[in-house]
PDB file of N, CA and C in Angstrom:
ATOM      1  N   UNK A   1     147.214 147.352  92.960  1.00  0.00           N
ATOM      2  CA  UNK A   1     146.068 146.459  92.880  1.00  0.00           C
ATOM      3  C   UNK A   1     145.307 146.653  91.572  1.00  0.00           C
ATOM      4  N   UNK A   2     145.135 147.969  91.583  1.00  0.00           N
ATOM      5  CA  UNK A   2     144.217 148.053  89.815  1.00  0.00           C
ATOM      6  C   UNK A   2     145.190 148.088  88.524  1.00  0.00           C
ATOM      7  N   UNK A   3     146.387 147.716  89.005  1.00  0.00           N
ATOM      8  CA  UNK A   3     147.036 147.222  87.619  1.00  0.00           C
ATOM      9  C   UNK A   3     147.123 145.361  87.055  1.00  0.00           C
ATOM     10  N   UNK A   4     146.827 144.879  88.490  1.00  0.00           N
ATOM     11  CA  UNK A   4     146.422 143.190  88.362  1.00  0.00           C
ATOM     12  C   UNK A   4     145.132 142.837  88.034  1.00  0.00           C
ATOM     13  N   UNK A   5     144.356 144.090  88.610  1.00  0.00           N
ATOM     14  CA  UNK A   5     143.148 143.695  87.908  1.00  0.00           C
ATOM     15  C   UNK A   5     142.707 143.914  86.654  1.00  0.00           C
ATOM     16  N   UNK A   6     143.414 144.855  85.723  1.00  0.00           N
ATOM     17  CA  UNK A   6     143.460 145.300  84.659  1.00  0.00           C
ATOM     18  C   UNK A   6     144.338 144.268  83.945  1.00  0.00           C
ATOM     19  N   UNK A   7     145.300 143.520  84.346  1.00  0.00           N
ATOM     20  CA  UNK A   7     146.003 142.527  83.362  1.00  0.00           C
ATOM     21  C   UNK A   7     145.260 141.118  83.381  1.00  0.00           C
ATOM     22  N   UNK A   8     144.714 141.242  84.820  1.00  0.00           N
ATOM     23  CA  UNK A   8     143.440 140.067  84.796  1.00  0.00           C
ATOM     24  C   UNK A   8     142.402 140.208  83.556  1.00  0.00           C
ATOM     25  N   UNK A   9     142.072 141.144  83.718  1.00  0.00           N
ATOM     26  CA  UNK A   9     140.833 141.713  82.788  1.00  0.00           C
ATOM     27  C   UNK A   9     141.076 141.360  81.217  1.00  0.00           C
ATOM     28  N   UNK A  10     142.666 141.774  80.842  1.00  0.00           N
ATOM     29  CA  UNK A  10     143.262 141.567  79.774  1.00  0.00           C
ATOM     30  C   UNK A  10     143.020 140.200  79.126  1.00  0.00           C
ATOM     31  N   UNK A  11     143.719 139.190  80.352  1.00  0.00           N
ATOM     32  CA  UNK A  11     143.778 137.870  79.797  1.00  0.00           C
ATOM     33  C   UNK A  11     142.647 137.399  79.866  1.00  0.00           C
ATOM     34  N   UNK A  12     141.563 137.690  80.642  1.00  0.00           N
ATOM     35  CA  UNK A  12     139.985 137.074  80.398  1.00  0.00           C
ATOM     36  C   UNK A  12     139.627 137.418  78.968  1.00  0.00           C
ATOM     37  N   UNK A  13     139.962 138.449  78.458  1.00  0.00           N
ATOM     38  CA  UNK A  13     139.519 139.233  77.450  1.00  0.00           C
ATOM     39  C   UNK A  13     140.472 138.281  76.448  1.00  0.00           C
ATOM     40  N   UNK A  14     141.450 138.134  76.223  1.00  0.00           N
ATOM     41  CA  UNK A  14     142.234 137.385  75.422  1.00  0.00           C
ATOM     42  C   UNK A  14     141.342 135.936  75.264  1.00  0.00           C
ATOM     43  N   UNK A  15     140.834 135.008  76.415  1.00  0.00           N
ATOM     44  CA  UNK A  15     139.970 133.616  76.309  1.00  0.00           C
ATOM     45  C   UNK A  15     139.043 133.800  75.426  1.00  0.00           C
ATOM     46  N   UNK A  16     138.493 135.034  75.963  1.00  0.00           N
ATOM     47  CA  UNK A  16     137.132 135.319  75.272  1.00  0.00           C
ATOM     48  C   UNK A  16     136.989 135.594  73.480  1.00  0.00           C
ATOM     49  N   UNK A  17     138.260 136.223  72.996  1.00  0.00           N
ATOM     50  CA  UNK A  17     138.747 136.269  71.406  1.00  0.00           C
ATOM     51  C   UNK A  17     138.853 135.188  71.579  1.00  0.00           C
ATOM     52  N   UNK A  18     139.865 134.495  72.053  1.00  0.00           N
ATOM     53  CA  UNK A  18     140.165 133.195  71.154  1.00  0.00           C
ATOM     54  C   UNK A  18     139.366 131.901  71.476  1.00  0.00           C
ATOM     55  N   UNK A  19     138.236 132.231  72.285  1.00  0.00           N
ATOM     56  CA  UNK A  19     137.021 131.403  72.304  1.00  0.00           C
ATOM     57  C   UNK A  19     135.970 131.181  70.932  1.00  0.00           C
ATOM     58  N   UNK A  20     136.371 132.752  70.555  1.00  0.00           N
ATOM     59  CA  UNK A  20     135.423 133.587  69.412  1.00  0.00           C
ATOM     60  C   UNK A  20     136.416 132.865  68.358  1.00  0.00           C
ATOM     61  N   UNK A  21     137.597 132.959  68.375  1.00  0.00           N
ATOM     62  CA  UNK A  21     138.119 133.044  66.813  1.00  0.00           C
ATOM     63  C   UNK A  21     138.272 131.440  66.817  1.00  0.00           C
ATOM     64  N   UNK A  22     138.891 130.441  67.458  1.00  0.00           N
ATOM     65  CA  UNK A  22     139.128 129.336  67.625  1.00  0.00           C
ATOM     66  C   UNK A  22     137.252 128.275  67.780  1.00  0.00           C
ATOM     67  N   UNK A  23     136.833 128.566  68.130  1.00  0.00           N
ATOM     68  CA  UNK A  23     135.610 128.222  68.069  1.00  0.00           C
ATOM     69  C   UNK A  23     135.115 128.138  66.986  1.00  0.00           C
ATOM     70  N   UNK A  24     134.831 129.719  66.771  1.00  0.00           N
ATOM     71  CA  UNK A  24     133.776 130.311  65.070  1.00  0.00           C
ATOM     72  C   UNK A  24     135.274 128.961  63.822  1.00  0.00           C
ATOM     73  N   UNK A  25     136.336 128.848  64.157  1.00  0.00           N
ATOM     74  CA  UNK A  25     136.942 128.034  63.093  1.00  0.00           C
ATOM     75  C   UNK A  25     136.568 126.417  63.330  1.00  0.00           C
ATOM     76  N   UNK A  26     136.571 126.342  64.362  1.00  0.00           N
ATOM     77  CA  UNK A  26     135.966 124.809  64.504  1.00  0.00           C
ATOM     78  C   UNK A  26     134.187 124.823  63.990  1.00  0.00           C
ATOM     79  N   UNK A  27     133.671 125.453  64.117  1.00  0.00           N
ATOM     80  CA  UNK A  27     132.290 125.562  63.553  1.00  0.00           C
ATOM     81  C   UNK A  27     132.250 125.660  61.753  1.00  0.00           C
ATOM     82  N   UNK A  28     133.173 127.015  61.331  1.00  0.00           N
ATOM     83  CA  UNK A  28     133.160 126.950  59.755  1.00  0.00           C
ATOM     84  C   UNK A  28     133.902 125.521  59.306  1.00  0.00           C
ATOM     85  N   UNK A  29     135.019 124.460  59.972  1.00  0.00           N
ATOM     86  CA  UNK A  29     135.279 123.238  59.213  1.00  0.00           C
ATOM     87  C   UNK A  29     133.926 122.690  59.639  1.00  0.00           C
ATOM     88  N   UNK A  30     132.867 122.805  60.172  1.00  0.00           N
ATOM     89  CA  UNK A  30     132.004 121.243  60.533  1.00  0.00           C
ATOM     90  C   UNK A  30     131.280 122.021  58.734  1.00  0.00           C
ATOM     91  N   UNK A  31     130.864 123.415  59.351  1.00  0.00           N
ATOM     92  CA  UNK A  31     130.011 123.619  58.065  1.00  0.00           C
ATOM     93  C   UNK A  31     130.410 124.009  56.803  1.00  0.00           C
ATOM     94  N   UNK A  32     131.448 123.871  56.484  1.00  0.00           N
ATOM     95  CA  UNK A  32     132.334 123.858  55.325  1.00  0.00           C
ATOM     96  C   UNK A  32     132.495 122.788  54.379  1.00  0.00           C
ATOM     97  N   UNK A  33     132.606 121.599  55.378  1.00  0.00           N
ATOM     98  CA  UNK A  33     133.235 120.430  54.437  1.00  0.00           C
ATOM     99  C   UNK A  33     132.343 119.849  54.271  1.00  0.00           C
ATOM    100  N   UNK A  34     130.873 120.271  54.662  1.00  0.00           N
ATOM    101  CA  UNK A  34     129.548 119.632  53.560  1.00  0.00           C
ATOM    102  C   UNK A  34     128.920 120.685  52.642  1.00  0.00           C
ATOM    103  N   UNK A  35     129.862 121.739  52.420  1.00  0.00           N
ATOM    104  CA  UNK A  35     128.836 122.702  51.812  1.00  0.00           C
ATOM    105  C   UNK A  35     129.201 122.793  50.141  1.00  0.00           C
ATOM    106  N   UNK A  36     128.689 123.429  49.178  1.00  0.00           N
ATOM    107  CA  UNK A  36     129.088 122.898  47.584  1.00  0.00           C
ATOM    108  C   UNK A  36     129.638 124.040  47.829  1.00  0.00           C
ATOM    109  N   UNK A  37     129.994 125.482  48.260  1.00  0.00           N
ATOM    110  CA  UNK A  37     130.861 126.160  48.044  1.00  0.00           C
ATOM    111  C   UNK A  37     131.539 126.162  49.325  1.00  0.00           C
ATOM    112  N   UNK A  38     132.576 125.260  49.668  1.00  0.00           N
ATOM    113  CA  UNK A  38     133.638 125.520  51.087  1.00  0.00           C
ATOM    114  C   UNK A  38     134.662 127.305  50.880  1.00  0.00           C
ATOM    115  N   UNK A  39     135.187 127.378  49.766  1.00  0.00           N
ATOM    116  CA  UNK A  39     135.925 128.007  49.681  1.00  0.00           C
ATOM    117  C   UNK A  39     135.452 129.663  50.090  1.00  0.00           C
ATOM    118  N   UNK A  40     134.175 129.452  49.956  1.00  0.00           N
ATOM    119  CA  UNK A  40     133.503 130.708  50.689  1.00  0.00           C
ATOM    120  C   UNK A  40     133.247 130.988  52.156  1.00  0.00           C
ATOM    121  N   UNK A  41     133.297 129.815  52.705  1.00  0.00           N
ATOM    122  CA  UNK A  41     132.879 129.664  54.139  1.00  0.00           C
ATOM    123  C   UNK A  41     134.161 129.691  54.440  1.00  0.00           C
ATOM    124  N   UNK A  42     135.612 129.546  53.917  1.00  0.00           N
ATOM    125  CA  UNK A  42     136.407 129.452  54.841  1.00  0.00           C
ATOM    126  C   UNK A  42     137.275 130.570  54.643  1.00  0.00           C
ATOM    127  N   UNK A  43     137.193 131.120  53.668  1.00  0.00           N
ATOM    128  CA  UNK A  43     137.457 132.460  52.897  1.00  0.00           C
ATOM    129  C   UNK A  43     137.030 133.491  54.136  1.00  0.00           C
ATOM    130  N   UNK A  44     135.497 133.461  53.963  1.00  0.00           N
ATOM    131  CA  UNK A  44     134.465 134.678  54.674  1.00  0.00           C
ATOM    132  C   UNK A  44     134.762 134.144  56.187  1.00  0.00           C
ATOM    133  N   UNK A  45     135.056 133.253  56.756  1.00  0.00           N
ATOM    134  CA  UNK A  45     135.269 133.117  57.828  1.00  0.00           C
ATOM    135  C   UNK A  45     136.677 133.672  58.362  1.00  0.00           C
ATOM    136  N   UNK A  46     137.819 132.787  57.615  1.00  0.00           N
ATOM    137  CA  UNK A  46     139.305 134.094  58.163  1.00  0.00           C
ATOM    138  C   UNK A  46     138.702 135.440  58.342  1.00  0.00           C
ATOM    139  N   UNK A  47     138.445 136.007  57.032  1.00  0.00           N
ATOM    140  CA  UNK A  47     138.102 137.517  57.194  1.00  0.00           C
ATOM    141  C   UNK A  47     137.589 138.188  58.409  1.00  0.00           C
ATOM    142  N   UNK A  48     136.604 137.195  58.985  1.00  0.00           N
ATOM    143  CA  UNK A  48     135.463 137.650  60.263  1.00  0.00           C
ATOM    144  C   UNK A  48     136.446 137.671  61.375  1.00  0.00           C
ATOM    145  N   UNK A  49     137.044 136.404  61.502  1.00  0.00           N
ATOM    146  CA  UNK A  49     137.430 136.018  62.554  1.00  0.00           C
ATOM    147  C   UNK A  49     138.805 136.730  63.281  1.00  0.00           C
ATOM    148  N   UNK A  50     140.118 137.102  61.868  1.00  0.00           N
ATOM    149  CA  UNK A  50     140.866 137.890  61.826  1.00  0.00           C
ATOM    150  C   UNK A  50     140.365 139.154  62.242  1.00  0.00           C
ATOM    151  N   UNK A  51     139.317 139.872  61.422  1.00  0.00           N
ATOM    152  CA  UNK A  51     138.971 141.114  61.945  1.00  0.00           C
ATOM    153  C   UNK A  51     138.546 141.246  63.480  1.00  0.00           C
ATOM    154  N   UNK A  52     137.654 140.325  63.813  1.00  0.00           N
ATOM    155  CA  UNK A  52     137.115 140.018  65.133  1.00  0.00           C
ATOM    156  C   UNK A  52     138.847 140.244  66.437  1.00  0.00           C
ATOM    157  N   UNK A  53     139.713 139.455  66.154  1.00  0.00           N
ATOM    158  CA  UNK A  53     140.974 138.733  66.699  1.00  0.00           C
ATOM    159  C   UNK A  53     141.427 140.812  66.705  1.00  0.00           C
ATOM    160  N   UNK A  54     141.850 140.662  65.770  1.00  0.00           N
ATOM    161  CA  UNK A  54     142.890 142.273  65.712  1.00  0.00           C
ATOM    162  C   UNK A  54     142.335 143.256  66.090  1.00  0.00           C
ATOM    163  N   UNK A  55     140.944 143.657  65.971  1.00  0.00           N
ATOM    164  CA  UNK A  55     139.885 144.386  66.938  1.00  0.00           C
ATOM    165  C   UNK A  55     140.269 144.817  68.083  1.00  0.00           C
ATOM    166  N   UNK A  56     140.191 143.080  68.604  1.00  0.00           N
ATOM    167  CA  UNK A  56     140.275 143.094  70.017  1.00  0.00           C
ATOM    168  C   UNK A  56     140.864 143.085  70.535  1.00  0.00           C
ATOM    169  N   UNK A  57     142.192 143.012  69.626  1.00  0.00           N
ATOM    170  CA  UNK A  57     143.452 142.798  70.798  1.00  0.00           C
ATOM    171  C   UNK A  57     143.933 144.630  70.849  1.00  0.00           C
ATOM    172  N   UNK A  58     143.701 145.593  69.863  1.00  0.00           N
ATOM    173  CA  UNK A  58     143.639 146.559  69.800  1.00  0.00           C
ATOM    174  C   UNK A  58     143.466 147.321  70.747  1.00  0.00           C
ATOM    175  N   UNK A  59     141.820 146.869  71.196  1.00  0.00           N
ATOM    176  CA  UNK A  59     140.980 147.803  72.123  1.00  0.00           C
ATOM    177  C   UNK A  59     141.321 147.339  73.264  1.00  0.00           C
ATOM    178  N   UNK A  60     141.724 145.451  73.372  1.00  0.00           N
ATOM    179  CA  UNK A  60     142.382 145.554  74.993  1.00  0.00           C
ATOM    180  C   UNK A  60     143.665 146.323  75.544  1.00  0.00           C
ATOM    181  N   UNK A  61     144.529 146.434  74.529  1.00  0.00           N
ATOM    182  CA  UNK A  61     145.889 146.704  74.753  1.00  0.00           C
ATOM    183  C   UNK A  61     145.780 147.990  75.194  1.00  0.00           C
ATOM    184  N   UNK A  62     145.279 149.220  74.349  1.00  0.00           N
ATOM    185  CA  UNK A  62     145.107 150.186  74.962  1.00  0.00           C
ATOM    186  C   UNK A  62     146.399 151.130  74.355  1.00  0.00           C
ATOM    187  N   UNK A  63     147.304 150.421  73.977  1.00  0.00           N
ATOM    188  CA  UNK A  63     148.444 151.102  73.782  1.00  0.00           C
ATOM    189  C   UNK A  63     149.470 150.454  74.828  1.00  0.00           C
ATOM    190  N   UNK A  64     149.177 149.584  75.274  1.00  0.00           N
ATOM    191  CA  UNK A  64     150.248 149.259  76.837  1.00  0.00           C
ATOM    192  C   UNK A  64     150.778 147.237  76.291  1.00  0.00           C
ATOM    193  N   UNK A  65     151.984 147.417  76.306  1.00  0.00           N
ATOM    194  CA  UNK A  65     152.108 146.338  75.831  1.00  0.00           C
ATOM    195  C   UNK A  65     152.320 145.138  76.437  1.00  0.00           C
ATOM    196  N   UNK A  66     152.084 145.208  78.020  1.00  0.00           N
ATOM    197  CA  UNK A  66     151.859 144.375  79.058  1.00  0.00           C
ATOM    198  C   UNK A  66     150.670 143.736  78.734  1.00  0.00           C
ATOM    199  N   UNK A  67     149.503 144.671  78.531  1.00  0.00           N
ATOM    200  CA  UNK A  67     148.029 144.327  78.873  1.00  0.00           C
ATOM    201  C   UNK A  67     147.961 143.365  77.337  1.00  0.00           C
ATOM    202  N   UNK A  68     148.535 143.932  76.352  1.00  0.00           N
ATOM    203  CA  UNK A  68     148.573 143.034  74.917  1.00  0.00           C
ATOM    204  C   UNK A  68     148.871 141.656  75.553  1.00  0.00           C
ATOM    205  N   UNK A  69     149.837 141.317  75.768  1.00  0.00           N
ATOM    206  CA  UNK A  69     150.821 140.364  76.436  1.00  0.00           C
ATOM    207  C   UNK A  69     150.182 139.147  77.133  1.00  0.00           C
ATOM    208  N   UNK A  70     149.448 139.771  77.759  1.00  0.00           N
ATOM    209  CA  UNK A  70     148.452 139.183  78.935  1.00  0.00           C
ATOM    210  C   UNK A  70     147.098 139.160  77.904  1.00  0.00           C
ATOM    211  N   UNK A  71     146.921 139.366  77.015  1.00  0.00           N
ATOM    212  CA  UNK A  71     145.714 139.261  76.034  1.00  0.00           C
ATOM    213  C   UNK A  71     146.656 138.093  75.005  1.00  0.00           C
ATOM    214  N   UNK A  72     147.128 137.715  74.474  1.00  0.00           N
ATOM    215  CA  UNK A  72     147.966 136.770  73.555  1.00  0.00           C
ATOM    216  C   UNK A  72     147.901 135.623  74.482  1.00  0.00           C
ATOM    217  N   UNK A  73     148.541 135.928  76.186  1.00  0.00           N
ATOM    218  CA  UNK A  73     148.677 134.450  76.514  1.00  0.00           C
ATOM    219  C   UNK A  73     146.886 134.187  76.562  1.00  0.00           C
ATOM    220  N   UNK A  74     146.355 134.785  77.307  1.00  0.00           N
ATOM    221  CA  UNK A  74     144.431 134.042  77.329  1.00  0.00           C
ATOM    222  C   UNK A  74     144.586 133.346  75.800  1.00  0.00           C
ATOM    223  N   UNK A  75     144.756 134.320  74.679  1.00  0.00           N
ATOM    224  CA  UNK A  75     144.008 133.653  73.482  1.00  0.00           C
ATOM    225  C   UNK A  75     144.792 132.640  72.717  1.00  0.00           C
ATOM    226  N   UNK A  76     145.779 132.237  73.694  1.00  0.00           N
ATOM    227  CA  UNK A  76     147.133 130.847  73.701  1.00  0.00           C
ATOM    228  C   UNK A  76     146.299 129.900  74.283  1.00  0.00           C
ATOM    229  N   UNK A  77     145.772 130.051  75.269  1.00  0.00           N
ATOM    230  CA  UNK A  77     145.249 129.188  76.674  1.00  0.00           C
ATOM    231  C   UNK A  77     143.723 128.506  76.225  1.00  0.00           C
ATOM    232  N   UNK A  78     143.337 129.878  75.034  1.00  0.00           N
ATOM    233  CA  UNK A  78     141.750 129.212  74.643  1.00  0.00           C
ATOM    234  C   UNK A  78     142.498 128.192  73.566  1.00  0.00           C
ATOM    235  N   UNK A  79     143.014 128.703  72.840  1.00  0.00           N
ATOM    236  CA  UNK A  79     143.472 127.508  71.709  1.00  0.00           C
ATOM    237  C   UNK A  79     143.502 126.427  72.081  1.00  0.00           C
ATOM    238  N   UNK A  80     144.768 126.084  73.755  1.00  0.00           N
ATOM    239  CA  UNK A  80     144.614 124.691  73.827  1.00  0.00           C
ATOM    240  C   UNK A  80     143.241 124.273  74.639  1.00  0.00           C
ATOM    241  N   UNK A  81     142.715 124.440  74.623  1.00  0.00           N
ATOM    242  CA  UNK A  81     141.352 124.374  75.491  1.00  0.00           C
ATOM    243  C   UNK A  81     140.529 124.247  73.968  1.00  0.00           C
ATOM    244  N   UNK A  82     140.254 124.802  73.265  1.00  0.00           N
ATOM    245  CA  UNK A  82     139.566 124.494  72.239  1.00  0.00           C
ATOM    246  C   UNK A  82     139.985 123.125  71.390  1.00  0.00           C
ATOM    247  N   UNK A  83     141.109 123.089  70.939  1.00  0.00           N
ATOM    248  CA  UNK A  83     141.802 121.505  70.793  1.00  0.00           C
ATOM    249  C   UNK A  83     141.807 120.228  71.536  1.00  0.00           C
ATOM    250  N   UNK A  84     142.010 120.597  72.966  1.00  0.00           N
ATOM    251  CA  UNK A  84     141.751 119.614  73.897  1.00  0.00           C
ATOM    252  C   UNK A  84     140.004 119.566  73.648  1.00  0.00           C
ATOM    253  N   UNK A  85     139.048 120.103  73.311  1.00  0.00           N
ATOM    254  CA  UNK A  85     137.859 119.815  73.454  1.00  0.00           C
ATOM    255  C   UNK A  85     137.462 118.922  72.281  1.00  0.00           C
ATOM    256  N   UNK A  86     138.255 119.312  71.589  1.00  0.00           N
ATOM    257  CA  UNK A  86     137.808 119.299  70.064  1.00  0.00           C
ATOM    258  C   UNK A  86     138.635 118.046  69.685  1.00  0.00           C
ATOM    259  N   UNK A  87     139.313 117.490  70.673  1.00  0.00           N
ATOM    260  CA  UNK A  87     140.354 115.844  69.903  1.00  0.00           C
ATOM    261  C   UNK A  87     139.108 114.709  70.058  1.00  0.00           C
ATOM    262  N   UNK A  88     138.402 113.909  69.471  1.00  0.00           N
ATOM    263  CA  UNK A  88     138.006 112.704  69.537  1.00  0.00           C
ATOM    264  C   UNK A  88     138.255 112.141  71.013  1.00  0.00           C
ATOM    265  N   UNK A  89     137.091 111.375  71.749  1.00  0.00           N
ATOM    266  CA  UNK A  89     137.343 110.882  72.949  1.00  0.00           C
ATOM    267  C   UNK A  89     137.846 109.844  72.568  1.00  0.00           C
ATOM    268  N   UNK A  90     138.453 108.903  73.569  1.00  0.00           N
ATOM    269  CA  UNK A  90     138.858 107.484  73.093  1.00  0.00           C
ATOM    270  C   UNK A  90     137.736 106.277  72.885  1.00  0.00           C
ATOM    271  N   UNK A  91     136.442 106.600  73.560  1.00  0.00           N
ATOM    272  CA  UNK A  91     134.693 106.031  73.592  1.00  0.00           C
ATOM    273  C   UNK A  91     134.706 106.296  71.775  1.00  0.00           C
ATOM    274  N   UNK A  92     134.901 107.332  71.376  1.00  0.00           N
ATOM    275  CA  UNK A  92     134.744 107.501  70.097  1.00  0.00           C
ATOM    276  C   UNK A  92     135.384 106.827  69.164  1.00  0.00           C
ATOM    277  N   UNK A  93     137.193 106.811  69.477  1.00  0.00           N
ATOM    278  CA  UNK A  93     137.548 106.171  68.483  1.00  0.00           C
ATOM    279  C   UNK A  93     137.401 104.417  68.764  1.00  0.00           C
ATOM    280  N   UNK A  94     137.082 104.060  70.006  1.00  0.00           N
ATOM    281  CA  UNK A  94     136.876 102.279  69.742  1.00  0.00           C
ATOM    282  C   UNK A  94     135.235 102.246  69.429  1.00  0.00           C
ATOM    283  N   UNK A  95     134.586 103.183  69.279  1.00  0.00           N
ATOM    284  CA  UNK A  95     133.294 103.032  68.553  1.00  0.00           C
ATOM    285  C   UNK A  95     133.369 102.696  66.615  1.00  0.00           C
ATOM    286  N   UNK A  96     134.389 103.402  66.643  1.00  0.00           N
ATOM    287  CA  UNK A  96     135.007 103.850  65.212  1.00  0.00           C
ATOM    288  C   UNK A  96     136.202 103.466  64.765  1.00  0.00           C
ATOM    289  N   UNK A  97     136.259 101.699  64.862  1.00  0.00           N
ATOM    290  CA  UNK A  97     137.707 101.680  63.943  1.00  0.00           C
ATOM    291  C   UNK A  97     138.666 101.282  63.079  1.00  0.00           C
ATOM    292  N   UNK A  98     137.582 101.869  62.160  1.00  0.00           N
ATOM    293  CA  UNK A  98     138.802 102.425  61.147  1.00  0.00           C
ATOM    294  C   UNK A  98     139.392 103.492  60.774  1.00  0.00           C
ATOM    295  N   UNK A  99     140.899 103.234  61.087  1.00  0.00           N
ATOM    296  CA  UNK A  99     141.838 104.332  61.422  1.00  0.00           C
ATOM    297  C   UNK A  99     142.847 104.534  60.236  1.00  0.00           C
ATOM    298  N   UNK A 100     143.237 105.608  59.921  1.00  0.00           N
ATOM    299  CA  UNK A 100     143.731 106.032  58.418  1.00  0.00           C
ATOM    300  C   UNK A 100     145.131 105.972  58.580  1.00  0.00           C
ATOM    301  N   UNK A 101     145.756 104.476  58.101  1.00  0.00           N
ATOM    302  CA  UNK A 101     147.863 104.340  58.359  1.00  0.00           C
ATOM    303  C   UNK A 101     147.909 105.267  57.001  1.00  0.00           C
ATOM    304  N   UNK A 102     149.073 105.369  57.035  1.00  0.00           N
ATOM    305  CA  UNK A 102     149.954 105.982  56.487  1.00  0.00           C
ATOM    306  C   UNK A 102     150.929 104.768  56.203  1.00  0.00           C
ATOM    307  N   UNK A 103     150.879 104.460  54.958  1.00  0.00           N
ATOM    308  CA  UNK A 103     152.179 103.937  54.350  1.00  0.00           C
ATOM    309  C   UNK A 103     153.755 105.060  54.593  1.00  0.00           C
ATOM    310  N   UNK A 104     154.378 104.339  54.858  1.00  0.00           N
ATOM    311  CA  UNK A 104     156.173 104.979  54.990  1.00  0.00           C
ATOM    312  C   UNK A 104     156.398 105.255  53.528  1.00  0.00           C
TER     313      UNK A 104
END
């Protein structure tokens, strides 16, 4: 029983990074691509966010490469959860449309 709850624990802990790292990156593009220096915000942001990410997967793992495992899939699971949040509703794009073709 306290080894499910410990791989539970893992993958909550995995959402929670990649809430942090996938998030904090959707936040540095909003405030990036109006700022006169982007290359700093997105620079200083990998840095944070990487360090933040490898931290944590560190201190969850423990040394046990199950509990890693179960920390990778959570911070898989926030990604698509952060993307799915983060795509344009469809209210949005028939509010908005003009849409960018691509010549072949």
């Amino acid at each position: 029983m306290t080894e499910f709850l410990i791989l539970a624990l893992a993958l909550a802990e995995g959402l929670s990074i990649g809430a942090v790292f996938f998030g904090g990156l959707w936040w540095t593009i909003h405030k990036g691509v109006s700022s006169n220096h982007p290359a700093i915000w997105f620079f200083g942001s990998l840095l944070l966010r990487m360090s933040i990410a490898l931290v944590g997967f560190y201190v969850v793992s423990a040394g046990h490469w199950e509990r890693l495992l179960f920390c990778l899939l959570g911070f898989v699971l926030a990604r698509l959860s952060i993307t799915r949040l983060a795509l344009p509703s469809e209210t949005t794009e028939a509010r908005n449309p003009k849409k960018v073709t691509h010549a072949p």
